[in-house]
N, C-alpha and C. Protein backbone atom coordinates (compact mmCIF):
# COMPACT_ATOMS: atom_id res chain seq x y z
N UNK A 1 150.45 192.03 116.64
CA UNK A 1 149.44 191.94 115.60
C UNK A 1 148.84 193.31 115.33
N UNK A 2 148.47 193.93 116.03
CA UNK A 2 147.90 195.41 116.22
C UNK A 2 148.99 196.29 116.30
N UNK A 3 150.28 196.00 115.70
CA UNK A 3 151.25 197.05 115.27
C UNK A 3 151.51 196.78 113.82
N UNK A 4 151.35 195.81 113.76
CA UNK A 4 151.37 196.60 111.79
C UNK A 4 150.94 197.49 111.55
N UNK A 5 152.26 197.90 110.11
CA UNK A 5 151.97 199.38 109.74
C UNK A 5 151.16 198.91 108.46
N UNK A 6 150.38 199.80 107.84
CA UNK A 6 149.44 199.76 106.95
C UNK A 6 149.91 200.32 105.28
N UNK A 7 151.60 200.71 105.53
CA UNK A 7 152.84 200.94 104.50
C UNK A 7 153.01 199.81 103.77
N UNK A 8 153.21 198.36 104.92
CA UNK A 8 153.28 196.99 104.11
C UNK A 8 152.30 196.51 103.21
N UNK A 9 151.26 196.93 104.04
CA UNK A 9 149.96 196.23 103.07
C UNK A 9 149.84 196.94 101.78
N UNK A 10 149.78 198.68 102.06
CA UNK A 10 149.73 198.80 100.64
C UNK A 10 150.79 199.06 99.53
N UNK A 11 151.27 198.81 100.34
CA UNK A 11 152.92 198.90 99.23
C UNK A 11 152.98 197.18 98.36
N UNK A 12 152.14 196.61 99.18
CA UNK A 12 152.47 195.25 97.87
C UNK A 12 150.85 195.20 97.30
N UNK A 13 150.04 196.02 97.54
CA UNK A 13 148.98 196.34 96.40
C UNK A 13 149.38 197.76 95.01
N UNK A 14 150.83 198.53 95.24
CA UNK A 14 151.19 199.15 94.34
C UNK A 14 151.50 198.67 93.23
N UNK A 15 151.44 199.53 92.05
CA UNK A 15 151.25 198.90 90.52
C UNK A 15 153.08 199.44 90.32
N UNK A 16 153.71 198.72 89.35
CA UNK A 16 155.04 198.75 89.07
C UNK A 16 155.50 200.09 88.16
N UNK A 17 156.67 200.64 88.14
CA UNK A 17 156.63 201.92 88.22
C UNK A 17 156.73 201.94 86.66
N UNK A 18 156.25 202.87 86.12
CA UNK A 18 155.92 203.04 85.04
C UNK A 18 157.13 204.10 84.53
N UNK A 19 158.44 204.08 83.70
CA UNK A 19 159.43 205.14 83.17
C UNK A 19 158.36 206.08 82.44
N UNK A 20 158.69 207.60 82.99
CA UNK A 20 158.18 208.49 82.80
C UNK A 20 156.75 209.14 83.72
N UNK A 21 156.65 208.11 84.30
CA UNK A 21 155.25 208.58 85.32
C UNK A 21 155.56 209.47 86.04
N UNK A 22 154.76 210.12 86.67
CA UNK A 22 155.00 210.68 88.29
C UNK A 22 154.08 210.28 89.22
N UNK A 23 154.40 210.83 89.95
CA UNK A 23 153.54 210.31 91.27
C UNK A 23 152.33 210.70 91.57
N UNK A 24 151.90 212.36 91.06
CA UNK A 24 150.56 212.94 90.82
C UNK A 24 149.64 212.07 90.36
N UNK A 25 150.53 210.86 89.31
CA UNK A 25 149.11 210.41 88.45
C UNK A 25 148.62 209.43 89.49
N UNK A 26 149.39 209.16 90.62
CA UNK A 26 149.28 207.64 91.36
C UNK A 26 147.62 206.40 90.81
N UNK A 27 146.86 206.47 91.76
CA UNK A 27 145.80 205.13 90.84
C UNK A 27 144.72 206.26 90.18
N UNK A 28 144.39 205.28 89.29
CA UNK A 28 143.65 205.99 88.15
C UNK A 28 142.36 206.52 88.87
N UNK A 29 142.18 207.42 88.83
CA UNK A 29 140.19 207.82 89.46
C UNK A 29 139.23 207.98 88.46
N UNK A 30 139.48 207.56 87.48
CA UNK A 30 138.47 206.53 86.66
C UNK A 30 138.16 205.51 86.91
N UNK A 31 138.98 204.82 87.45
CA UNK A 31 138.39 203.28 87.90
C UNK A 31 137.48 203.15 89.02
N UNK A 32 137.72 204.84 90.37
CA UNK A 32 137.09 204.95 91.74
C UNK A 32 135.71 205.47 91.31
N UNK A 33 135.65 206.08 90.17
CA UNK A 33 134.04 206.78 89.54
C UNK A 33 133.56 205.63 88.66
N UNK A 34 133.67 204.73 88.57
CA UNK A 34 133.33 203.62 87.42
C UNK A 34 132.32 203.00 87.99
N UNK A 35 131.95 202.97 89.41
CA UNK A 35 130.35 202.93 89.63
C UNK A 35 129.60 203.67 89.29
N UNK A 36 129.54 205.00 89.20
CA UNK A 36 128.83 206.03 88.78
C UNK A 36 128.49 205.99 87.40
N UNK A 37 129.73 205.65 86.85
CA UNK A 37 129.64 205.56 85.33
C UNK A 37 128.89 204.58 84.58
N UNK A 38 128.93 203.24 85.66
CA UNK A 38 127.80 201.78 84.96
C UNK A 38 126.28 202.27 85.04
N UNK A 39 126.34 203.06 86.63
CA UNK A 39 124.51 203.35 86.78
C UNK A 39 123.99 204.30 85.51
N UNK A 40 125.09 205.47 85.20
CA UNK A 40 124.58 206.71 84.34
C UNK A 40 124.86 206.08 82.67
N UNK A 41 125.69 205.12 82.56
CA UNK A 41 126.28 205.14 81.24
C UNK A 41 126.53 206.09 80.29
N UNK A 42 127.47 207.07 80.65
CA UNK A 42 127.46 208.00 79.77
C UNK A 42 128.47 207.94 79.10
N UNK A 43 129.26 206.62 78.96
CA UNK A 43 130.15 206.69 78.40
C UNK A 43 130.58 205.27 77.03
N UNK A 44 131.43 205.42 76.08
CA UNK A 44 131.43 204.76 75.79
C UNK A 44 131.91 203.05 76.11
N UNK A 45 131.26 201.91 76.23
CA UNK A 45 131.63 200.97 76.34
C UNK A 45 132.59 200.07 75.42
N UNK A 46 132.98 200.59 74.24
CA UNK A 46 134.09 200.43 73.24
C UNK A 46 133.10 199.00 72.67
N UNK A 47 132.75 198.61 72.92
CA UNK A 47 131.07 197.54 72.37
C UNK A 47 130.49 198.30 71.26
N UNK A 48 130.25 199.01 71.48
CA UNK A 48 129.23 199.93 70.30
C UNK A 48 129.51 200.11 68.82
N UNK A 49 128.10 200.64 68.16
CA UNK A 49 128.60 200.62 66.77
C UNK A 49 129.85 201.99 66.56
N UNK A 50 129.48 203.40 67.62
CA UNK A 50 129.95 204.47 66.71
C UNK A 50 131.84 203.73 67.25
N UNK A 51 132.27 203.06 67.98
CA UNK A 51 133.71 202.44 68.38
C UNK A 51 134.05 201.24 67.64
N UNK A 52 132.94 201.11 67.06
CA UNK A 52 133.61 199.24 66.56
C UNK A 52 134.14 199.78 65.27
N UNK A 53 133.95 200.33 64.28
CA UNK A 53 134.63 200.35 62.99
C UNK A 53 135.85 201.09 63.57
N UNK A 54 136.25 202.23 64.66
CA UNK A 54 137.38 202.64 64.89
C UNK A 54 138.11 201.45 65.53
N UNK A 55 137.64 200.60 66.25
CA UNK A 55 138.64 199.71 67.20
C UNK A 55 139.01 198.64 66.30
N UNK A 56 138.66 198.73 65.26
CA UNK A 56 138.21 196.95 64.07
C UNK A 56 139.77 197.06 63.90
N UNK A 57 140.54 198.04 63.55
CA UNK A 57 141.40 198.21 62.88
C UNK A 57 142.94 198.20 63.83
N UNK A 58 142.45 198.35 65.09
CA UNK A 58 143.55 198.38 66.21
C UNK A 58 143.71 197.15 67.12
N UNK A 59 144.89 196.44 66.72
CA UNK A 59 144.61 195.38 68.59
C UNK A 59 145.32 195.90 69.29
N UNK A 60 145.40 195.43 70.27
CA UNK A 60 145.58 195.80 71.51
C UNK A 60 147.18 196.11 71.71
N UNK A 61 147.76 194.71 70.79
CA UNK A 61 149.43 195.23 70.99
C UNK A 61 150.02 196.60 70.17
N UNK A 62 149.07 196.97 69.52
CA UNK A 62 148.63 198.12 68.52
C UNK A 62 149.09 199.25 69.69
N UNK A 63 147.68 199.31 70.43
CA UNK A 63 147.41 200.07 71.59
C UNK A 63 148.36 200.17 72.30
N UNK A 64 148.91 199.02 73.02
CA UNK A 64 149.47 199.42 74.21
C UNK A 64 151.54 199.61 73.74
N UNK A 65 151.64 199.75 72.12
CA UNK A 65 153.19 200.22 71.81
C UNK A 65 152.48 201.56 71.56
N UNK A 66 151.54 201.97 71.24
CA UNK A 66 151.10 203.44 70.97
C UNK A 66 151.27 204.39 72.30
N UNK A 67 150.81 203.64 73.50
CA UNK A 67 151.12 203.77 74.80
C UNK A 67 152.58 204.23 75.01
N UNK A 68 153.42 203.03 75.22
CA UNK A 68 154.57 203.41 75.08
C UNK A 68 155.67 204.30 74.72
N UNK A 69 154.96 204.01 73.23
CA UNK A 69 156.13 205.53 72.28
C UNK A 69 155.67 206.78 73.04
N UNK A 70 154.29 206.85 72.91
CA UNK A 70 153.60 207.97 73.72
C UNK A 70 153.77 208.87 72.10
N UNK A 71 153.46 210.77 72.67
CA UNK A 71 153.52 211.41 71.38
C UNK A 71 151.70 211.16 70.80
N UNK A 72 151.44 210.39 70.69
CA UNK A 72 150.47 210.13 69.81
C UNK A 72 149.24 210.75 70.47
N UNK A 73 147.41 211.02 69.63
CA UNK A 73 146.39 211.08 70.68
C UNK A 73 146.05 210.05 71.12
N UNK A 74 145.84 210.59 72.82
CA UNK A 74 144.94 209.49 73.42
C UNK A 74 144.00 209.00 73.38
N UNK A 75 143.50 207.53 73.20
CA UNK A 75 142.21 207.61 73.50
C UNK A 75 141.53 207.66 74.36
N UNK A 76 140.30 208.03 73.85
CA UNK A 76 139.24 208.48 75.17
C UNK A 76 137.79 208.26 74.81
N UNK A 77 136.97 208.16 75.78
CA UNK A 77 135.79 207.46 74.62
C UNK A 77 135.22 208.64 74.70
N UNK A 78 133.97 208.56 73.68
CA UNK A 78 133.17 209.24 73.47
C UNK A 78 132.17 209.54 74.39
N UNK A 79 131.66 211.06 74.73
CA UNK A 79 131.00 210.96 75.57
C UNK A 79 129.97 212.27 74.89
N UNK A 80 128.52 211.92 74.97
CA UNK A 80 127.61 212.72 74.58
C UNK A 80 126.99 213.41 75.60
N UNK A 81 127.58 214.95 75.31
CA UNK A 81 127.51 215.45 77.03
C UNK A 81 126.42 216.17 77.03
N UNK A 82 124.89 215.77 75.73
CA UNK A 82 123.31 215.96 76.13
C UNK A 82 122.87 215.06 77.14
N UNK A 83 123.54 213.63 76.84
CA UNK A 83 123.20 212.67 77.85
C UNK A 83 123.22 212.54 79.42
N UNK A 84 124.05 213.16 79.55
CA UNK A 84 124.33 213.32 81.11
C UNK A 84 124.61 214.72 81.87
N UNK A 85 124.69 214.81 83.39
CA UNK A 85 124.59 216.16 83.54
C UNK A 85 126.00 216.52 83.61
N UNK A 86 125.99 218.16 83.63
CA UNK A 86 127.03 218.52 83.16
C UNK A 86 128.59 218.30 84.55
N UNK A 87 127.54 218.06 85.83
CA UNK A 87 129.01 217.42 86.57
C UNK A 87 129.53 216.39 86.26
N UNK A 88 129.09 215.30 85.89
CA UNK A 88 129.37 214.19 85.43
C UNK A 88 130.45 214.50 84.26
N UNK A 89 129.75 215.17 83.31
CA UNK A 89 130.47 215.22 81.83
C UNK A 89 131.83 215.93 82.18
N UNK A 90 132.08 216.84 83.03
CA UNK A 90 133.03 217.98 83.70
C UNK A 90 134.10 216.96 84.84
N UNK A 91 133.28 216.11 85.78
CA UNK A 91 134.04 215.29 86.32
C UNK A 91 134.89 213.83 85.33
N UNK A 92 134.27 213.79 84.31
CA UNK A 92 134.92 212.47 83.55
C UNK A 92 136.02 213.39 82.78
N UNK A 93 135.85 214.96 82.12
CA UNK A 93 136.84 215.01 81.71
C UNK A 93 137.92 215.37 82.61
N UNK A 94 137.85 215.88 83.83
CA UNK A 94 139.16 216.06 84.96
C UNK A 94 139.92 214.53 85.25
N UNK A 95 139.25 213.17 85.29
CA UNK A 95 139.46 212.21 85.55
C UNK A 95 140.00 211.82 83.90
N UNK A 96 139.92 212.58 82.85
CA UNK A 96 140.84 212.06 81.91
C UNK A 96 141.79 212.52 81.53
N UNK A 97 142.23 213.77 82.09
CA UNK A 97 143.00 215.12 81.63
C UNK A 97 144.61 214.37 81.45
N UNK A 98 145.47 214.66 80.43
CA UNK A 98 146.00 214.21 79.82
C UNK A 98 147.74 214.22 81.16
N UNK A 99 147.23 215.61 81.81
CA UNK A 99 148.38 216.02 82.75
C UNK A 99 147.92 215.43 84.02
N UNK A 100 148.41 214.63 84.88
CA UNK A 100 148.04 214.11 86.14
C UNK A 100 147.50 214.87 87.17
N UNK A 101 148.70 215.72 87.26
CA UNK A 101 148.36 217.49 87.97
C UNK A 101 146.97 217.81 87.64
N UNK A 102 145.94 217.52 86.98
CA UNK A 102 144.58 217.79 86.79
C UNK A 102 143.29 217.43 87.09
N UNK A 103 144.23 215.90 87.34
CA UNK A 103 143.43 215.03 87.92
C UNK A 103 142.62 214.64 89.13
N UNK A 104 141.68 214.87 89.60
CA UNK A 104 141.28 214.78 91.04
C UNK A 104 141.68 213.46 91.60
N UNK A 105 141.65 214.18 92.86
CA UNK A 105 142.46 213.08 93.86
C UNK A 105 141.62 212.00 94.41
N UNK A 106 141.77 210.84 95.28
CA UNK A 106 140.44 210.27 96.32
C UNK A 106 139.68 211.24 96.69
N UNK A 107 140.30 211.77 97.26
CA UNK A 107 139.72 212.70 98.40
C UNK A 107 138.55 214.03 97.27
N UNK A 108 139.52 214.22 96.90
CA UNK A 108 138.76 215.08 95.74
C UNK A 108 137.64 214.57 94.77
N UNK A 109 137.90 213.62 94.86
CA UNK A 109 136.85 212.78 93.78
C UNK A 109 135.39 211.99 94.56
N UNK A 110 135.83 211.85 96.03
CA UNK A 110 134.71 211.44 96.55
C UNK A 110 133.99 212.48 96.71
N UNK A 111 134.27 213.88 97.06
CA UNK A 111 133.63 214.43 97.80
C UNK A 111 132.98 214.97 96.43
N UNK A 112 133.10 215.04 95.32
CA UNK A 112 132.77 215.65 93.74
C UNK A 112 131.37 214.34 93.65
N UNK A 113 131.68 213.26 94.01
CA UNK A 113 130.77 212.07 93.57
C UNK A 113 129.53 212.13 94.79
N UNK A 114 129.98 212.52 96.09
CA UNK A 114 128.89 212.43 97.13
C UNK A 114 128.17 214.14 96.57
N UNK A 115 128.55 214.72 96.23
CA UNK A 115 127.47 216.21 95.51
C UNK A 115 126.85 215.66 94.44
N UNK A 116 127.23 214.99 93.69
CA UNK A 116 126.43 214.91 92.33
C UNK A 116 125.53 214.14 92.95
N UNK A 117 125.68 213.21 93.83
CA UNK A 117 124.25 212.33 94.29
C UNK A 117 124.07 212.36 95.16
N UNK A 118 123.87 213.73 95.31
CA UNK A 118 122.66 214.28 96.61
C UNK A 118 121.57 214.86 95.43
C-alpha cells in the first residue's frame, strides 16, 4: 500500500494530448492564480457589458474551431491595469503569454503569488 508510485495517480489526472502542444505548456497557471484573481477581480468575467456585444456574436463552437485552425488572435480578457497592482497585471500577462516557454511554472507561480501577498 505504501509503495505506490505517485506516476499512476497522476498520470490518470492528465488532460489528453493536444496535436501541436508541447510539454512547456503542461496545466494552465491561470487556473492555479484564479484564487487571486476572484478576491482582486481584475479581470474580465466575459459577463460584462464592455464583453457581451463582442461575445453576442461568437458561440462557443465558433471559439473552440478558431482554437483549432489556430493562426487567428487569441482571446484574452480585458484587463484594466489602473485597477490592480502592477504584479498582478505583469503576473496575468506571463500566465497568458501566447508561447508556453513564458509561462511561469507551479513552482514559479507560487512563489510570484506568496510575494504579492505579503
Amino acid at each position: 500500500m505504501g509503495d505506490r508510485s505517485n506516476a499512476s495517480s497522476t498520470s490518470s489526472l492528465a488532460l489528453p494530448s493536444i496535436p501541436g502542444a508541447s510539454p512547456e505548456g503542461g496545466a494552465s497557471p491561470r487556473r492555479a492564480v484564479s484564487p487571486l484573481l476572484e478576491v482582486r477581480r481584475p479581470h474580465c468575467t466575459l459577463n460584462c457589458d464592455h464583453c457581451s456585444g463582442y461575445l453576442e456574436d461568437l458561440y462557443k463552437h465558433k471559439i473552440i474551431e478558431g482554437v483549432r485552425r489556430g493562426g487567428g488572435s487569441p482571446l484574452r480578457p480585458f484587463l484594466d491595469e489602473t485597477s490592480v497592482d502592477e504584479e498582478v497585471a505583469s503576473l496575468m500577462d506571463r500566465c497568458w503569454a501566447e508561447d508556453p516557454v513564458g509561462r511561469p511554472d507551479f513552482a514559479g507561480l507560487k512563489e510570484i503569488v506568496r510575494k504579492i501577498n505579503k
